[in-house]
Protein backbone atom coordinates (compact mmCIF):
# COMPACT_ATOMS: atom_id res chain seq x y z
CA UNK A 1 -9.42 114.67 46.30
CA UNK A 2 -5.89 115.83 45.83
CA UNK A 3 -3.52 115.38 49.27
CA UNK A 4 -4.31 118.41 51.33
CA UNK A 5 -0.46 120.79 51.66
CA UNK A 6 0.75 122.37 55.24
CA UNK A 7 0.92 125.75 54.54
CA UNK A 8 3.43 127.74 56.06
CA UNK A 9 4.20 130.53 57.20
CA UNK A 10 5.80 131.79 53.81
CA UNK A 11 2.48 130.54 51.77
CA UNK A 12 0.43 132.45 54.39
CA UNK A 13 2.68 135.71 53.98
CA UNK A 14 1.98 135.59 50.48
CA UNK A 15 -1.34 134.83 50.35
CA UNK A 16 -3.39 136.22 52.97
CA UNK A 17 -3.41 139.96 55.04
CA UNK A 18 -0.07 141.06 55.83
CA UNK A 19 -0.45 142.42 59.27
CA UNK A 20 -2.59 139.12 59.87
CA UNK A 21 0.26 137.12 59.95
CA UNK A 22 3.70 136.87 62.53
CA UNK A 23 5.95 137.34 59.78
CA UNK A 24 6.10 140.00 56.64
CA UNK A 25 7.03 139.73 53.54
CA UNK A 26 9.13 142.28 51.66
CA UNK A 27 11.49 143.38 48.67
CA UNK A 28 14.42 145.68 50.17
CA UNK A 29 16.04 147.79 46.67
CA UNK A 30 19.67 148.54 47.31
CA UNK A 31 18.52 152.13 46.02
CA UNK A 32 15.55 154.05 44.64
CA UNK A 33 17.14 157.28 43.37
CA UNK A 34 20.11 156.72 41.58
CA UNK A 35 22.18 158.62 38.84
CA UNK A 36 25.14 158.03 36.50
CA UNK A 37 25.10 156.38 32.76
CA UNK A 38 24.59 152.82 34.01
CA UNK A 39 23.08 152.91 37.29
CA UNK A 40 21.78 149.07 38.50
CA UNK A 41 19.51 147.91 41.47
CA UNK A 42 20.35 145.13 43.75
CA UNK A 43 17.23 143.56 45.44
CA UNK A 44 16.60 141.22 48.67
CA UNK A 45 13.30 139.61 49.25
CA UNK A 46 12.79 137.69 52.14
CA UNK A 47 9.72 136.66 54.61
CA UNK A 48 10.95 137.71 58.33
CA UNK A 49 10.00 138.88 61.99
CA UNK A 50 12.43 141.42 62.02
CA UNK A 51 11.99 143.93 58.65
CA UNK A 52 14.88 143.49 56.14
CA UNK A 53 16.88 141.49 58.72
CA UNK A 54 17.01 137.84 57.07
CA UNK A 55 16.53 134.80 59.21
CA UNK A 56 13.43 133.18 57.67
CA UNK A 57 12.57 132.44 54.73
CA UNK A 58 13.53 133.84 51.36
CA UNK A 59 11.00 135.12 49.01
CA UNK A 60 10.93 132.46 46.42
CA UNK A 61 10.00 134.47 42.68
CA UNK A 62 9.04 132.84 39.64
CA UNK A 63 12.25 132.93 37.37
CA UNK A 64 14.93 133.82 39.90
CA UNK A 65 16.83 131.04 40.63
CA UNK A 66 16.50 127.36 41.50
CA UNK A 67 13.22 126.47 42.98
CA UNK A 68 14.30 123.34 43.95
CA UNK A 69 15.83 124.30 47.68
CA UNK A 70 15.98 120.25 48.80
CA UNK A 71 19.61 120.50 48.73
CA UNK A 72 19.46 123.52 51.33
CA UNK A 73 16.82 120.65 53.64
CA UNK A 74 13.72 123.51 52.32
CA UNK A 75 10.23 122.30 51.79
CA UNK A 76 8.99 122.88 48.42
CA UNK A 77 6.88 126.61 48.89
CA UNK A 78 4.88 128.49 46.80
CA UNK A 79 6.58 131.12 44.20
CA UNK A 80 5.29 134.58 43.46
CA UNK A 81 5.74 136.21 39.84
CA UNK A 82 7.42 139.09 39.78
CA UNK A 83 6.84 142.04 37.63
CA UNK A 84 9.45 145.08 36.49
CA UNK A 85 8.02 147.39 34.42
CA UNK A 86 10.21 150.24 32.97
CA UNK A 87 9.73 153.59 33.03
CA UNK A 88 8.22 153.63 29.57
CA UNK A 89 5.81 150.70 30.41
CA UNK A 90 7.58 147.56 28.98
CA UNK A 91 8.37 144.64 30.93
CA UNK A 92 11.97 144.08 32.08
CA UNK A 93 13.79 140.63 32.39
CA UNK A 94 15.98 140.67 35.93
CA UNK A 95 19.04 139.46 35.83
CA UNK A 96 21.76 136.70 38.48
CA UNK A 97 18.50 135.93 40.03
CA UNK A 98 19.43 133.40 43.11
CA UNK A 99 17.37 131.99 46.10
CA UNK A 100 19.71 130.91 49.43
CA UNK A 101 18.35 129.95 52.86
CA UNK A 102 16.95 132.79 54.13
CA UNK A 103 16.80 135.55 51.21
CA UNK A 104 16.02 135.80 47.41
CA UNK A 105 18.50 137.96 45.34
CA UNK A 106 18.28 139.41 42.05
CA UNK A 107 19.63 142.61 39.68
CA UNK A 108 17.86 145.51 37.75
CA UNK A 109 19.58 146.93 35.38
CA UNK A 110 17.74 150.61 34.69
CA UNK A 111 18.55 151.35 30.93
CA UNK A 112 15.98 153.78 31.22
CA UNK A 113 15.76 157.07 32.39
CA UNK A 114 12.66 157.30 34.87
CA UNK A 115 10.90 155.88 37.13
CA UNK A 116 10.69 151.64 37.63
CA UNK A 117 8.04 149.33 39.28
CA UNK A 118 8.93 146.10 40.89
CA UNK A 119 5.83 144.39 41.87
CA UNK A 120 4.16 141.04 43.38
CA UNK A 121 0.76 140.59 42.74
CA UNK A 122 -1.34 137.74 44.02
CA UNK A 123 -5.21 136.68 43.75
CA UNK A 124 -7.41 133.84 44.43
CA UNK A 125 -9.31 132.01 47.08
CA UNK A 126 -8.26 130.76 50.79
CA UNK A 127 -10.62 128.78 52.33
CA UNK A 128 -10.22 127.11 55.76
CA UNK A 129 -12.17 124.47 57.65
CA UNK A 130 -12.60 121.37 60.24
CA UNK A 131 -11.71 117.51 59.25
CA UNK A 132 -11.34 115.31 61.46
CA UNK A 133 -11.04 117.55 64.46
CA UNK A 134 -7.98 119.31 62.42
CA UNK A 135 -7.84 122.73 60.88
CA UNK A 136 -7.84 122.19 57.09
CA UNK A 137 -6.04 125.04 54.23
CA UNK A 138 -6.61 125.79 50.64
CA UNK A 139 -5.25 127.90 48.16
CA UNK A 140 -6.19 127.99 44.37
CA UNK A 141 -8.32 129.27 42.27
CA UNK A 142 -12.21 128.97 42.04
CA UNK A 143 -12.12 125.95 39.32
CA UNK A 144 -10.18 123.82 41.61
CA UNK A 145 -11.93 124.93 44.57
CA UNK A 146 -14.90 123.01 43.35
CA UNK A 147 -12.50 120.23 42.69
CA UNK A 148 -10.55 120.04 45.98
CA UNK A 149 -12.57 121.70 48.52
CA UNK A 150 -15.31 118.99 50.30
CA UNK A 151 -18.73 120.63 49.32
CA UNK A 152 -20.18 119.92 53.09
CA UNK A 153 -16.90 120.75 54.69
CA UNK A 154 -17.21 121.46 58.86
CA UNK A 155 -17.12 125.36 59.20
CA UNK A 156 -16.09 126.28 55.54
CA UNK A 157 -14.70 129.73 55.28
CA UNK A 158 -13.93 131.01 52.43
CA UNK A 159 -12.25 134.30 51.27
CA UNK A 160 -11.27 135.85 48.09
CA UNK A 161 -7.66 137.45 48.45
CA UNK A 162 -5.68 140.41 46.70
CA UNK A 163 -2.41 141.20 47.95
CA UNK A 164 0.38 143.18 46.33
CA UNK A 165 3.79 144.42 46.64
CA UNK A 166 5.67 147.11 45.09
CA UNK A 167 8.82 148.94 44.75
CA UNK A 168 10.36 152.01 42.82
CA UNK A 169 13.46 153.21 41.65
CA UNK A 170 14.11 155.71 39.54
CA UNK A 171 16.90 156.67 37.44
CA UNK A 172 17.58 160.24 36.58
CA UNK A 173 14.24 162.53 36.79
CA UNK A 174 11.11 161.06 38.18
CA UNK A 175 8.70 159.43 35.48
CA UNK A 176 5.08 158.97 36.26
CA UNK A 177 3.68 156.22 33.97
CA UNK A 178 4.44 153.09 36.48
CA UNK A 179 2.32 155.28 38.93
CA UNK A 180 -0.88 154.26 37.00
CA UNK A 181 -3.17 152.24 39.22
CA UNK A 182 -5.06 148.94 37.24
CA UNK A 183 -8.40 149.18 38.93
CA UNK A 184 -7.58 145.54 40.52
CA UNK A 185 -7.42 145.01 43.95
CA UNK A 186 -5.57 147.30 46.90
CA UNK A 187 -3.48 149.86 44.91
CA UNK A 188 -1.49 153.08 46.08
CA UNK A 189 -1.58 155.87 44.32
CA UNK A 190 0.99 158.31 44.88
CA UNK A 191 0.42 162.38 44.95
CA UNK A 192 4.00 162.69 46.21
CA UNK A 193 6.11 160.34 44.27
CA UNK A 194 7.39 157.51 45.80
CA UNK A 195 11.07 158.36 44.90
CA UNK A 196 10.62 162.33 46.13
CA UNK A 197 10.32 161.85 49.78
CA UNK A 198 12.48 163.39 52.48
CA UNK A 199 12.95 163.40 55.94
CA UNK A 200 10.93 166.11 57.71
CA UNK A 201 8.67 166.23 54.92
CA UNK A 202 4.71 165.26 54.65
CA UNK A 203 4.06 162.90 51.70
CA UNK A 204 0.69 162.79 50.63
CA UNK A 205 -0.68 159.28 48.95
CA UNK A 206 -4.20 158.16 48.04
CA UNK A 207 -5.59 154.49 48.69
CA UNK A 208 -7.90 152.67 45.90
CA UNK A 209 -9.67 149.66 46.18
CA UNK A 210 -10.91 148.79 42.26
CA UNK A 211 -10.10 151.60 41.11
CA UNK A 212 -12.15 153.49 43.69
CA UNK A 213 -11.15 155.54 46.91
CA UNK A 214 -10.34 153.20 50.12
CA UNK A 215 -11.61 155.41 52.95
CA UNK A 216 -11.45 154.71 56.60
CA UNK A 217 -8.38 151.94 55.81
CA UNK A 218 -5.89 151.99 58.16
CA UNK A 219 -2.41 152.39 57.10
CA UNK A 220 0.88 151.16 59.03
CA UNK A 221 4.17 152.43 58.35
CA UNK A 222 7.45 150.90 59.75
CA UNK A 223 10.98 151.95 59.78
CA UNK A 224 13.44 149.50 59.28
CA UNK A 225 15.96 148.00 61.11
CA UNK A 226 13.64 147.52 63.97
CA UNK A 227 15.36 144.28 64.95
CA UNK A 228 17.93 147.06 67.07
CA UNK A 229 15.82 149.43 68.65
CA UNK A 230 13.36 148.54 72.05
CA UNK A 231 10.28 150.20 70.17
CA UNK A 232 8.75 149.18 66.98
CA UNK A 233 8.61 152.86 65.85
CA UNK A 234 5.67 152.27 64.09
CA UNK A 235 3.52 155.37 62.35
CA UNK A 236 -0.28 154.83 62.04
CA UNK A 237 -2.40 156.53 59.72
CA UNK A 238 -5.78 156.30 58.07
CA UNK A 239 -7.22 157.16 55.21
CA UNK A 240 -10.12 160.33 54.74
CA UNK A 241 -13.28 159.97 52.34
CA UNK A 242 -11.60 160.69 49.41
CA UNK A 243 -9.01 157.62 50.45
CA UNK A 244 -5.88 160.22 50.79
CA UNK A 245 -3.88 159.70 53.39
CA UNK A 246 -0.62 161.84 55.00
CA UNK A 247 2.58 160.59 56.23
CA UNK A 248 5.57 162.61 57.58
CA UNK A 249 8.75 161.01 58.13
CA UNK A 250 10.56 161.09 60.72
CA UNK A 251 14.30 160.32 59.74
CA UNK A 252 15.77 159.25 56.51
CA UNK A 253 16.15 155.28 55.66
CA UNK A 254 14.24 152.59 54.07
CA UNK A 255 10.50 152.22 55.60
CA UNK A 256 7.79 149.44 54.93
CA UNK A 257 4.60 150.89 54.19
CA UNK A 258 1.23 148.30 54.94
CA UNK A 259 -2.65 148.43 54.50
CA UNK A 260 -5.26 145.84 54.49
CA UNK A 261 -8.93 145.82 54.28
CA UNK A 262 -11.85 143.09 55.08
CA UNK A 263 -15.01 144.01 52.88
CA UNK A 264 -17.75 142.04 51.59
CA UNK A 265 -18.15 144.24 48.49
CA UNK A 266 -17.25 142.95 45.14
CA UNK A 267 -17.38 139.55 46.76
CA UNK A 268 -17.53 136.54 44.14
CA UNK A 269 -18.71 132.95 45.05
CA UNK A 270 -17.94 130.91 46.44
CA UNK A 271 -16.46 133.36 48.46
CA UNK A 272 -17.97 135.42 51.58
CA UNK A 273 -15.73 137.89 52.08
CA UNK A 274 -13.14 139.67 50.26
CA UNK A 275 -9.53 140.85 51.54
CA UNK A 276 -7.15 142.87 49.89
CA UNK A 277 -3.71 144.52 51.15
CA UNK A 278 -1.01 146.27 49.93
CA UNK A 279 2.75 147.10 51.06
CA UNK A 280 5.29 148.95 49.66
CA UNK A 281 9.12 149.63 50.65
CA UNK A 282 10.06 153.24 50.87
CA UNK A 283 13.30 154.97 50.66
CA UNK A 284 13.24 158.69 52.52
CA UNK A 285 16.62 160.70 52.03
CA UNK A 286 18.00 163.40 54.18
CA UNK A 287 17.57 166.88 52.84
């Protein structure tokens, strides 16, 4: 069997329920709504306490940057692939991608006029068990899982995860074909678009699971910059029976939007539970 890895706390942000763990992970856009001939995005992505403060761990994305951190003293941690799709449904290449101590940096340029999607989207197994009186962690797929994973492990657990992350920014007028759900996983689908929301103002957003309403999920919205203020400021909401959901904001600024759900429906072996969450950060403008 192959050496079993200490996970940290960046794996675990990636992989498993965001409000599950201490620390979030995120992707902070320098804007959403921009205008001009040749408008560009500037992104952070980092895993922190504190939302879009930086004094963790950076995000660490397939194809931005140098993975190899030993020069910084980093352990080697798992990457995420990141997606941009523009607003006519192609992929996009970012650009002076770079990874530092505690943040992940990289450039959109938006040659397009519409609407963008920047997303992280992971899948797979986590299973966790005893060994020798220790807590034991796995992450992989289900073909190594019967490779690495003792059959007869002490209190096997074992859960199928789907997490992902988005972002939008839109150039000009508001587009809506990145706002097409894929039927996989925890998705949001917007009835107020994501780059249309003001301060003062109800937006109104619908949460699927498969392709299928998510009712009864609770959803957690968080203003940022929460690092200076005594109260987290958080706004709960859940979802009705048709999986909509209504948020009004109360000031303009950047917000990180959060849901998560523990089912056992659509549950593949060797799995015995499924969990799937979603987060999103959210620019609201003054009116």
């Amino acid at each position: 069997m192959k050496p079993m890895i200490k996970w940290t706390a960046l794996a675990l942000a990636i992989c498993l329920p965001l409000s599950a763990q201490a620390h979030r992970a995120w992707m902070l856009p320098s804007a959403t709504v921009l205008s001009g001939e040749d408008p560009w995005i500037t992104v952070d992505a980092a895993v922190s306490n504190d939302l879009f403060y930086f004094e963790h761990f950076p995000l660490r994305l397939q194809g931005i940057g140098n993975l190899d951190q030993s020069a910084a003293g980093m352990r080697p941690r798992p990457a995420a692939q990141l997606q941009v799709i523009a607003p006519d449904g192609t992929p996009v290449q970012p650009e002076n991608g770079s990874i530092g101590r505690y943040r992940s940096t990289f450039d959109v340029h938006l040659t397009q006029k519409g609407t963008y999607k920047l997303a992280i989207v992971n899948s797979g197994l986590f299973a966790r068990w005893k060994e020798n009186g220790e807590t034991r962690r796995w992450m992989g797929n289900a073909e190594a899982f019967a490779k690495e994973v003792p059959a007869k492990a002490e209190d096997l657990s074992v859960s199928q995860t789907s997490n992902r992350m988005e972002v939008f920014a839109t150039s000009g007028a508001p587009t809506e074909t990145v706002l097409e759900t894929t039927g996989q996983g925890l998705e949001l689908a917007p009835v107020t678009h994501p780059n249309d929301l003001y301060a003062g103002e109800a937006a109104e957003f619908v949460l699927l699971l498969d392709g299928k309403p998510a009712a009864d999920v609770e959803i957690s919205v968080i203003p940022g910059g929460n690092r200076y203020r005594d109260e987290l400021g958080e706004i709960k909401a859940t979802t009705d029976a048709a999986g909509k959901v209504s948020i009004t904001w109360p000031k303009a600024g950047m917000y990180w939007l959060e849901a998560e759900l523990t089912t056992d429906k659509g549950v593949s072996k060797p799995a015995s539970q499924r969990r799937a969450s979603y987060s999103a950060t959210l620019e609201v403008l003054g009116l």
